[in-house]
Protein backbone atom coordinates (compact mmCIF):
# COMPACT_ATOMS: atom_id res chain seq x y z
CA UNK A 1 60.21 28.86 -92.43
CA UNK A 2 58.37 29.40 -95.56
CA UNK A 3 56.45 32.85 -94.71
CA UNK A 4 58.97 35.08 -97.14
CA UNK A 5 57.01 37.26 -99.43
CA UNK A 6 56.73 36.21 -103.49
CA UNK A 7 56.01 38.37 -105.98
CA UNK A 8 55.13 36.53 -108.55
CA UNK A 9 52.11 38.39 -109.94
CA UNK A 10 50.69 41.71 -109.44
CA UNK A 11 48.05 39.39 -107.37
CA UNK A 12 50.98 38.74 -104.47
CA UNK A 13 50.13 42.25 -103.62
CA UNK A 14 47.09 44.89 -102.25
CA UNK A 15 46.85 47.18 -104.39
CA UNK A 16 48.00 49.44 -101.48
CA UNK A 17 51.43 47.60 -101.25
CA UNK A 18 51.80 47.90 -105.62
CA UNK A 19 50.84 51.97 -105.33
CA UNK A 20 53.74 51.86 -102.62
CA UNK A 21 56.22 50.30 -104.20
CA UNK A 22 55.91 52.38 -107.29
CA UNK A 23 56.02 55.50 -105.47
CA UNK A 24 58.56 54.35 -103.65
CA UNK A 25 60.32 53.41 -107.23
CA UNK A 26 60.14 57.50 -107.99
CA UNK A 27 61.41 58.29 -104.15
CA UNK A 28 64.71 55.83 -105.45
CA UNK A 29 65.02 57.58 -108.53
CA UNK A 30 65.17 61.04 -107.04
CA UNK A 31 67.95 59.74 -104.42
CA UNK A 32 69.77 58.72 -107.57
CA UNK A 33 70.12 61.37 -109.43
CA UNK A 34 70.93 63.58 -106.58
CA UNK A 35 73.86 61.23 -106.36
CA UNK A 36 72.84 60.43 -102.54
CA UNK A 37 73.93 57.01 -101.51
CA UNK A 38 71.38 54.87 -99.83
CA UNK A 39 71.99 51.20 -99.45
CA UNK A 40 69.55 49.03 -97.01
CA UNK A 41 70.51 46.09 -98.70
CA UNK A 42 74.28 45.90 -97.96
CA UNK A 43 75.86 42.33 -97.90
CA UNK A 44 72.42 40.85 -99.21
CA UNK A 45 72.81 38.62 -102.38
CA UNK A 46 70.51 37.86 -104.98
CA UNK A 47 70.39 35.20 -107.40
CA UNK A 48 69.35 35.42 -110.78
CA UNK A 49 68.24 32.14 -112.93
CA UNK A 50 68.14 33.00 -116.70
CA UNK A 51 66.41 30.42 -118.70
CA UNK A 52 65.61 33.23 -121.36
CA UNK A 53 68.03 36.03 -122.57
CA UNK A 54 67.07 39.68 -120.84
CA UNK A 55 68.50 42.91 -121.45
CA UNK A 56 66.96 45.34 -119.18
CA UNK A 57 65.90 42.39 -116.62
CA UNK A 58 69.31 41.33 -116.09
CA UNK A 59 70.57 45.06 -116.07
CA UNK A 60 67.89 46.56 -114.07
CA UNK A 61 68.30 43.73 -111.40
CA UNK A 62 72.43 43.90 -110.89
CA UNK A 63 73.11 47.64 -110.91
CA UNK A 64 69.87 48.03 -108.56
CA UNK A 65 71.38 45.21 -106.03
CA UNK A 66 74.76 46.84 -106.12
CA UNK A 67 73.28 50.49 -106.14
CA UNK A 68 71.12 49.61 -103.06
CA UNK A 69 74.14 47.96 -101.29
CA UNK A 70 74.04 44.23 -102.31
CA UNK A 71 75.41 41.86 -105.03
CA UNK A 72 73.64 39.91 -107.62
CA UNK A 73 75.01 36.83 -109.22
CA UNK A 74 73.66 35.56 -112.48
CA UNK A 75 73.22 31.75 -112.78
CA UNK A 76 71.98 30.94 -116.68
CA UNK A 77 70.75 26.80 -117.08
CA UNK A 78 74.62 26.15 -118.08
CA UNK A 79 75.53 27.04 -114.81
CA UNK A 80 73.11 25.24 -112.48
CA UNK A 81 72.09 21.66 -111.74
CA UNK A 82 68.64 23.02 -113.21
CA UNK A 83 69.97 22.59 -116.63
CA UNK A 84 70.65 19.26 -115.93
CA UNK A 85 67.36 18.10 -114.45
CA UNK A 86 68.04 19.07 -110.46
CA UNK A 87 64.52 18.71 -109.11
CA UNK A 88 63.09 22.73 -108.64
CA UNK A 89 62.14 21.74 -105.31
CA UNK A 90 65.75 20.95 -103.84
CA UNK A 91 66.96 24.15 -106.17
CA UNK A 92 65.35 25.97 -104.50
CA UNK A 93 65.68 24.37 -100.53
CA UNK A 94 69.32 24.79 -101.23
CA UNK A 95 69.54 27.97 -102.91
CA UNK A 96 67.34 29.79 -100.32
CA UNK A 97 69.88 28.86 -97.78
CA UNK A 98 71.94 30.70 -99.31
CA UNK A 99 70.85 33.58 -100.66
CA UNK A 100 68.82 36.50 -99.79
CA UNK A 101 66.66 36.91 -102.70
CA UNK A 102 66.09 34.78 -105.97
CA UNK A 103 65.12 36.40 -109.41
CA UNK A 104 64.00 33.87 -112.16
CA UNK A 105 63.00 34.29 -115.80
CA UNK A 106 61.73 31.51 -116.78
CA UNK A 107 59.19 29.50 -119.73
CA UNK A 108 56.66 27.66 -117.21
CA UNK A 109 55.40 30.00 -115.09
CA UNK A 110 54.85 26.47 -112.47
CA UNK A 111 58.60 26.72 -112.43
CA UNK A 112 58.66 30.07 -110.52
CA UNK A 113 55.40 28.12 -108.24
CA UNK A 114 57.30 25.62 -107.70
CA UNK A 115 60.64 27.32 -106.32
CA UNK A 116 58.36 29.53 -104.33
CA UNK A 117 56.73 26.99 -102.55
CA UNK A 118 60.58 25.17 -101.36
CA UNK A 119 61.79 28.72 -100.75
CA UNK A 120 62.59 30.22 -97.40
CA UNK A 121 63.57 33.64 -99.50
CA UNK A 122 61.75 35.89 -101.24
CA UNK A 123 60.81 34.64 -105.04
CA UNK A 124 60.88 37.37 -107.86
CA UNK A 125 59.01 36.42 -111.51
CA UNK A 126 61.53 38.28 -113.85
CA UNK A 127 59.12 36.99 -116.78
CA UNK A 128 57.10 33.60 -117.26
CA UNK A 129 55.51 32.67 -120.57
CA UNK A 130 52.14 33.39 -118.37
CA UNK A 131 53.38 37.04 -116.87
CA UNK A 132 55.53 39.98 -116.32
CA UNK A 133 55.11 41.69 -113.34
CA UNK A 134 58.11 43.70 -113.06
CA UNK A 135 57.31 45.06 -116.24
CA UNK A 136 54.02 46.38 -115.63
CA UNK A 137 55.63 48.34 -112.13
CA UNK A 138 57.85 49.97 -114.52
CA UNK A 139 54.81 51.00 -116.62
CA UNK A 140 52.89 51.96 -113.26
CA UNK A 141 55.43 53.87 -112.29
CA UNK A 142 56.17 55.87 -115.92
CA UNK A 143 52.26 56.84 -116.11
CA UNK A 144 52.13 57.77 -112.65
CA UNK A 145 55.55 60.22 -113.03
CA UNK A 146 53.76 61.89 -116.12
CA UNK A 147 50.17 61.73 -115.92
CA UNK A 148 49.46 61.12 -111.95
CA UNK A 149 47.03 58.60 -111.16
CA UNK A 150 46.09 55.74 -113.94
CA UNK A 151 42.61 55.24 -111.35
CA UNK A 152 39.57 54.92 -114.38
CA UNK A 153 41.04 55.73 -116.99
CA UNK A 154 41.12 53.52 -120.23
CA UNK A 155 44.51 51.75 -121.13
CA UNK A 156 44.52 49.86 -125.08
CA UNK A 157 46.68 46.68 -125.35
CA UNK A 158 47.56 46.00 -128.81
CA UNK A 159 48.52 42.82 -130.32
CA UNK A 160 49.18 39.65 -129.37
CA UNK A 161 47.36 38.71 -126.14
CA UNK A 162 50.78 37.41 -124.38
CA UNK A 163 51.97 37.50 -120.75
CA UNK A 164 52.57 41.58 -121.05
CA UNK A 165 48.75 41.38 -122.16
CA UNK A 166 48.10 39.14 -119.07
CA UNK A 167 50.02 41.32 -116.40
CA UNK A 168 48.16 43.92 -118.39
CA UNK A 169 44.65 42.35 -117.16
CA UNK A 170 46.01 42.12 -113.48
CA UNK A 171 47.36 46.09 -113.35
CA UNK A 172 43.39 46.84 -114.45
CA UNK A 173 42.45 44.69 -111.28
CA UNK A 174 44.67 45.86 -109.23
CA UNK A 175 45.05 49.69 -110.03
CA UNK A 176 41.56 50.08 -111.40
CA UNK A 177 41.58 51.14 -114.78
CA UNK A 178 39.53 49.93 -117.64
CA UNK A 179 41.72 47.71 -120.66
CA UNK A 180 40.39 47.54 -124.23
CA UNK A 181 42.61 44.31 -125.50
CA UNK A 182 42.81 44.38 -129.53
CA UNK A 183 44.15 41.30 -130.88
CA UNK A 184 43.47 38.83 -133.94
CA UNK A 185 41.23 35.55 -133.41
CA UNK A 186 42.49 32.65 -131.61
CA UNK A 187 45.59 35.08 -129.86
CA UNK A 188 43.47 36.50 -127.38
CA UNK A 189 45.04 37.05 -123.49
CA UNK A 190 44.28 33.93 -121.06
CA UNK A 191 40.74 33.38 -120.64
CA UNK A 192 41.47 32.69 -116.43
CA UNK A 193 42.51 36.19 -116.29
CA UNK A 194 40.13 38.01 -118.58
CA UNK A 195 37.16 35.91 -116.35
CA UNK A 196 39.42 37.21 -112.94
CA UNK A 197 39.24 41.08 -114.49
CA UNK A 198 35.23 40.91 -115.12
CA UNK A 199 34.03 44.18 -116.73
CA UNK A 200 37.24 45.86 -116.38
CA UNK A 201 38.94 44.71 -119.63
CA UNK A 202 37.21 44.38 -123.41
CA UNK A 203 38.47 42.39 -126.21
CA UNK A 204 37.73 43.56 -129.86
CA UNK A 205 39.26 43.12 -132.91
CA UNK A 206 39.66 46.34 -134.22
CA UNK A 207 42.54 48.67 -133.04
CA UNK A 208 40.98 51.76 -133.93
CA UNK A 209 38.24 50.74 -131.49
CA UNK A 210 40.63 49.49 -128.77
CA UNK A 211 42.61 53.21 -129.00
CA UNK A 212 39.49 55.78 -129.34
CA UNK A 213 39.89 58.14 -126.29
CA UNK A 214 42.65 55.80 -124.74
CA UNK A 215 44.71 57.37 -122.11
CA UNK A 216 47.91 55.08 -122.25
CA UNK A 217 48.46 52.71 -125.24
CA UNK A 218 50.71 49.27 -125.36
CA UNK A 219 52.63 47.20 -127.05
CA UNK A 220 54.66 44.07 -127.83
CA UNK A 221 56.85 41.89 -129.81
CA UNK A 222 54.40 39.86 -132.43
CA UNK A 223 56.61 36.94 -131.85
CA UNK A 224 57.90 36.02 -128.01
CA UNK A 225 60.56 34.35 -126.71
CA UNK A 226 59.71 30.40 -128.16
CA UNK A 227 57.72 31.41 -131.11
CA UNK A 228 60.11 32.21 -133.62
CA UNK A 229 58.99 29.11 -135.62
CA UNK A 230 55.59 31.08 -136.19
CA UNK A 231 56.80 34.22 -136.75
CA UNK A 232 55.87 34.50 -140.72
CA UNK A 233 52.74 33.80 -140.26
CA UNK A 234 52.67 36.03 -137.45
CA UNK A 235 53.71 39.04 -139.43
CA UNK A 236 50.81 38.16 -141.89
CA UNK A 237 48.53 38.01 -139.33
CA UNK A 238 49.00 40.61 -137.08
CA UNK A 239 49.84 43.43 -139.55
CA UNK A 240 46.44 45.18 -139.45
CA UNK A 241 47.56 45.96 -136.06
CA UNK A 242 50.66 48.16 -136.30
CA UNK A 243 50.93 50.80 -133.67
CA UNK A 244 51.38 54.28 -136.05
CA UNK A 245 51.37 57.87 -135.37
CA UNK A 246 47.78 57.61 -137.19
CA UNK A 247 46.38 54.74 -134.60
CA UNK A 248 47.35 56.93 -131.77
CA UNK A 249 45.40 60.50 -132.92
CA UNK A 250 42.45 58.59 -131.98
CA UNK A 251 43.31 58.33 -128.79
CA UNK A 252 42.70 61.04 -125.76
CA UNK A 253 44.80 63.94 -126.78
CA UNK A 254 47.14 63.52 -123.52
CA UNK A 255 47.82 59.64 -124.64
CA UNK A 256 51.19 57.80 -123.71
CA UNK A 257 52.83 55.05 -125.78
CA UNK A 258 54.38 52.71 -124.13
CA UNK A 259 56.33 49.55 -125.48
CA UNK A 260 58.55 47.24 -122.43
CA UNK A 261 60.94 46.94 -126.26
CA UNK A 262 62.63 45.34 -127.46
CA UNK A 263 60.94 46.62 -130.25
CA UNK A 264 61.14 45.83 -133.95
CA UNK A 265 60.31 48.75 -135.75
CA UNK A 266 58.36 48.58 -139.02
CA UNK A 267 56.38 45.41 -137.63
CA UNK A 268 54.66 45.87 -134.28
CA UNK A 269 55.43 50.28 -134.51
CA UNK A 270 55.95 52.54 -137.22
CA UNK A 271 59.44 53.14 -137.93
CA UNK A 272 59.29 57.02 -136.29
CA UNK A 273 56.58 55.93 -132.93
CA UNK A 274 59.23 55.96 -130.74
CA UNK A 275 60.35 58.90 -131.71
CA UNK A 276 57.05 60.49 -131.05
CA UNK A 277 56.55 63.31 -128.42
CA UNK A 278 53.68 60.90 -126.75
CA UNK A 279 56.20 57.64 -126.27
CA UNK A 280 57.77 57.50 -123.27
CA UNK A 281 59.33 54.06 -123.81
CA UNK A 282 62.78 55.47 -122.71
CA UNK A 283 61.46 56.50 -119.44
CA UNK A 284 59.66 53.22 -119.42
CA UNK A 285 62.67 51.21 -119.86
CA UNK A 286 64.47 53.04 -117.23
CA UNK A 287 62.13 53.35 -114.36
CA UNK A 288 62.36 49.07 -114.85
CA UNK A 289 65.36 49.81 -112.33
CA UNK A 290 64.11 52.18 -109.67
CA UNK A 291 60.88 49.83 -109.34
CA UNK A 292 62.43 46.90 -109.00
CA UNK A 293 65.35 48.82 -106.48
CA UNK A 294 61.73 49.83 -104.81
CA UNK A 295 60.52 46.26 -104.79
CA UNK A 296 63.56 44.24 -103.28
CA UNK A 297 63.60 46.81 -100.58
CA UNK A 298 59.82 46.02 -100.00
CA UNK A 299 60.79 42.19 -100.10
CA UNK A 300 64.34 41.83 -98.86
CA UNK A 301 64.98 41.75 -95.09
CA UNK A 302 67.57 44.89 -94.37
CA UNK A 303 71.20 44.34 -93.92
CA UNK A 304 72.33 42.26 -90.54
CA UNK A 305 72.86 44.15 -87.76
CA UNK A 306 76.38 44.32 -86.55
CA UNK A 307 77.44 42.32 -83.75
């Protein structure tokens, strides 16, 4: 009963399956915007716990159920027994029985472990205070669409060493690329998955160092979701580390910026970075839908088959 695929990391995957999906992700977007209607997943539902707020999660993750056929509902802790101390395990036993697919953002990432293991459906991470897979798809799929293969080249995370720095550390894994990681001292990514990346990824302190000759250069919020109580100090902190227009002329001379937003300009950017010919944080933000249309096809059993 409980042999559905999870994808709860960039780890649930080969790296075979993750370059599928994402080309699959630009194969979607093409059928799109030639207006050509394609829907596999037609009377399949999928639920959507939101213990967090989400934009482009919640966006990308309705319209791409309904576009490829389905529905989506959206369940937030108000509307669930979850808020009110329902056990995960039967959650999830009960839910799975009902559904075709469940989506959650959530805080601990053993939440999204935890419903996986009592699910009989596939399990989607739409963020955990550990990771963001679907995120780092998206990003796959934007360098990929403008630059071709992201294979050895060098990719600069800069800032706060969060769960976008984390997935970060898994894409180098898993697409084979080399990470420079500049943050401050004591917010450095996860030790368990710097040790799991080996040589592949490179924490320094400096930005400029992290950038020089950098083919693709990220991004994040200062503060996340849960930290606002810290964010003064934060801003103090963390200034040195600004993503400008100057930061990224050290980089390769074909470098992308790239940001999953939202983004508060004047702390972690320049006011005018996204506005720079070399950000493609539009098409970033965007593409979050045709992966993730690409990835509940991969996951989602097709529609039923008539009687």
């Amino acid at each position: 009963m409980m042999s559905a695929r999870h994808f709860l990391s960039l780890m649930d995957c080969t790296p075979e399956e993750l370059l599928s999906v994402i080309r699959r992700g630009i194969e979607l977007k093409d059928l799109r915007e030639r207006g050509v209607l394609f829907e596999p997943l037609k009377n399949r539902v999928l639920g959507m716990i939101f213990e967090k707020s989400s934009t482009r999660t919640r966006l990308s993750f309705e319209a791409g159920m309904i576009q490829l056929g389905g529905q989506a509902i959206f369940l937030s802790p108000r509307d669930t027994q979850l808020g009110r101390g329902e056990p995960i395990g039967d959650c999830a036993i009960v839910m799975s029985r009902m559904l075709d697919a469940v989506m959650i953002r959530t805080f601990a990432h053993s939440t999204l472990t935890e419903f996986a293991a009592n699910s009989r459906v596939p399990v989607i991470n739409g963020l955990s205070d550990d990771l963001h897979p679907c995120q780092l798809l998206a990003d796959m799929q934007t360098y990929l669409e403008h630059r071709g293969s992201i294979k050895g080249k060098t990719v600069a995370w800069i800032g706060d060493g969060n769960n976008m720095c984390n997935s970060y550390i898994e894409a180098a894994i898993q697409f084979d690329f080399q990470l420079r990681v500049a943050c401050p001292e004591g917010y450095e990514p996860n030790p368990g998955f710097v040790a799991l990346a080996g040589d592949r990824v490179t924490i320094v302190r400096d930005p400029r160092e992290a950038v020089e000759g950098a083919h693709l250069v990220s991004t994040d919020v200062w503060t996340s979701m849960g930290q606002e109580e810290e964010t003064a100090k934060r801003l103090k902190l963390f200034a040195p580390y600004q993503v400008n227009r100057a930061l990224l002329d050290l980089a390769a001379e074909d470098v992308l910026f790239m940001h999953c937003l939202p983004a508060h300009r004047g702390e972690e950017i320049s006011l005018d970075l996204l506005d720079d010919k070399r950000s493609v944080a539009w098409d970033q933000a965007e593409n979050r839908l045709h992966a993730q249309k690409a990835l509940l096809e991969f996951l989602v059993q097709p529609a039923y088959q008539p009687v």
